[in-house]
Protein backbone atom coordinates (compact mmCIF):
# COMPACT_ATOMS: atom_id res chain seq x y z
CA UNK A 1 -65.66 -10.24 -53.45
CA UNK A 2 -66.77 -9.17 -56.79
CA UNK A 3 -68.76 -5.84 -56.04
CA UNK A 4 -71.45 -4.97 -58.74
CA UNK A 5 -74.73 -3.67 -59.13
CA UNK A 6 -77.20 -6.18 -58.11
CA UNK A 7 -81.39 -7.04 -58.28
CA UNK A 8 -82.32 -7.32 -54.63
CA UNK A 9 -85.32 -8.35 -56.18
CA UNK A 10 -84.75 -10.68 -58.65
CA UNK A 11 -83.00 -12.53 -56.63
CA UNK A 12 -85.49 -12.96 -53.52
CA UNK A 13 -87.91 -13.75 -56.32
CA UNK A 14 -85.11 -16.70 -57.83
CA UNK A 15 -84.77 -18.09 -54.96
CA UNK A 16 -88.04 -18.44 -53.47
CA UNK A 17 -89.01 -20.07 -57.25
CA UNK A 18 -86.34 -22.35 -56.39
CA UNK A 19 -88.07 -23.72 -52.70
CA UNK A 20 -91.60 -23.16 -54.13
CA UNK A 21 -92.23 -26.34 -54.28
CA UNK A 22 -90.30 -27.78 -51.56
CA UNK A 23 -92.12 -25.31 -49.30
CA UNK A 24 -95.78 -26.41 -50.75
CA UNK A 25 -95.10 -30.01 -49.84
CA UNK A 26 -94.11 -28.75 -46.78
CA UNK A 27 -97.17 -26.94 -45.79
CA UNK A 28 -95.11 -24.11 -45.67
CA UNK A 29 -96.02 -20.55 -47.39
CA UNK A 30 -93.53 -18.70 -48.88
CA UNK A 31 -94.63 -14.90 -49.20
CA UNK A 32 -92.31 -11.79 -49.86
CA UNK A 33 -93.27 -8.68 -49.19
CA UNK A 34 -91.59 -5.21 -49.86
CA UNK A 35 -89.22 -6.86 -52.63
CA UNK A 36 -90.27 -5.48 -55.73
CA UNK A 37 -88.74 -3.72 -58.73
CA UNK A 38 -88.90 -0.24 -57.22
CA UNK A 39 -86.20 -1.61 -54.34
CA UNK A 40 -82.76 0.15 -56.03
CA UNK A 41 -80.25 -1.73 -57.16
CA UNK A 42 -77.00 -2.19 -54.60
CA UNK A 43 -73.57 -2.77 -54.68
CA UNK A 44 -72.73 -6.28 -53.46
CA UNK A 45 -71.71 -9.32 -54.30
CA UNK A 46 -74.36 -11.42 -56.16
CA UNK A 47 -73.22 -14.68 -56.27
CA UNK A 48 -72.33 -14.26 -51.71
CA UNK A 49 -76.15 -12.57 -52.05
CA UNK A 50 -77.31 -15.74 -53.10
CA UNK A 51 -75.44 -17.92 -51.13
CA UNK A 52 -76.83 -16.21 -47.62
CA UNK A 53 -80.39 -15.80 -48.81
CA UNK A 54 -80.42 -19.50 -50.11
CA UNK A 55 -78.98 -20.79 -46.87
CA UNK A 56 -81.93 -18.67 -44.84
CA UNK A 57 -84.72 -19.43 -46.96
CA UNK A 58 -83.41 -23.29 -47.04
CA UNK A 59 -83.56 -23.04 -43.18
CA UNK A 60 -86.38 -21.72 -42.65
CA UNK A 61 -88.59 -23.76 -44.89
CA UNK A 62 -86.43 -26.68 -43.19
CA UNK A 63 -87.57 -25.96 -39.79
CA UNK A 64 -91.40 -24.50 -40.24
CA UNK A 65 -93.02 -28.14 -40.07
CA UNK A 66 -96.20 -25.94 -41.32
CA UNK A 67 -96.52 -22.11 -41.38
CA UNK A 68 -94.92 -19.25 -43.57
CA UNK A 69 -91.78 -17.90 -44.46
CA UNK A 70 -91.36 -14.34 -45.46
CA UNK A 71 -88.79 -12.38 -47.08
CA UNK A 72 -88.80 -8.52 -46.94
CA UNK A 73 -86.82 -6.03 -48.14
CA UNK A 74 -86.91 -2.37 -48.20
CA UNK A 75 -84.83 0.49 -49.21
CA UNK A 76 -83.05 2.55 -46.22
CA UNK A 77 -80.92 5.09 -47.23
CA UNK A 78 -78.21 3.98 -49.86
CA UNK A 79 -78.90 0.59 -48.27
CA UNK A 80 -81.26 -2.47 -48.70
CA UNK A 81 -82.53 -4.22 -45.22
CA UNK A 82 -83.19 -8.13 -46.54
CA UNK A 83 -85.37 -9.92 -43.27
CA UNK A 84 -86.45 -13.86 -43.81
CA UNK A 85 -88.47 -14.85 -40.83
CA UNK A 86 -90.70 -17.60 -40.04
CA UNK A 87 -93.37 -19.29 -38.18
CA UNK A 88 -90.54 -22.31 -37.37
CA UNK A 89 -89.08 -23.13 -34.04
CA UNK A 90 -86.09 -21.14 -34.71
């Protein structure tokens, strides 16, 4: 792991630009909601960040035939708490 200071929020927002339109022809919604600039900074791995919100974005959009998927993240303690959920049948 390469541990470094990293954008919880740019990179929710990168990655739902990057199923934006997948989702839309979809049907599907994609909405994020506690993920803006004031959410710190933490130490993590960015590229491993990516990977696992990619992978649970990618599901969920897979698997909500119509509906909305939303990320949400929020600061709690020295920590960030990253949720994707969905209106799927998962």
């Amino acid at each position: 792991l390469q541990i470094q200071p990293v954008d919880v929020h740019a990179r929710v927002d990168a990655t739902l630009q990057l199923f934006g339109a997948l989702a839309t022809v979809g049907g599907v919604t994609l909405r994020h909601t506690g993920c803006s600039a004031h959410v710190p900074a933490v130490a993590a791995d960015g590229p491993a960040l990516d990977r696992v919100v990619t992978n649970l974005v990618s599901n969920a959009v897979k698997f909500t035939p119509a509906g909305e998927v939303t990320v949400s993240c929020h600061a709690e303690g020295d920590s960030v708490v990253l949720r994707v959920a969905d209106t799927g049948i998962g």
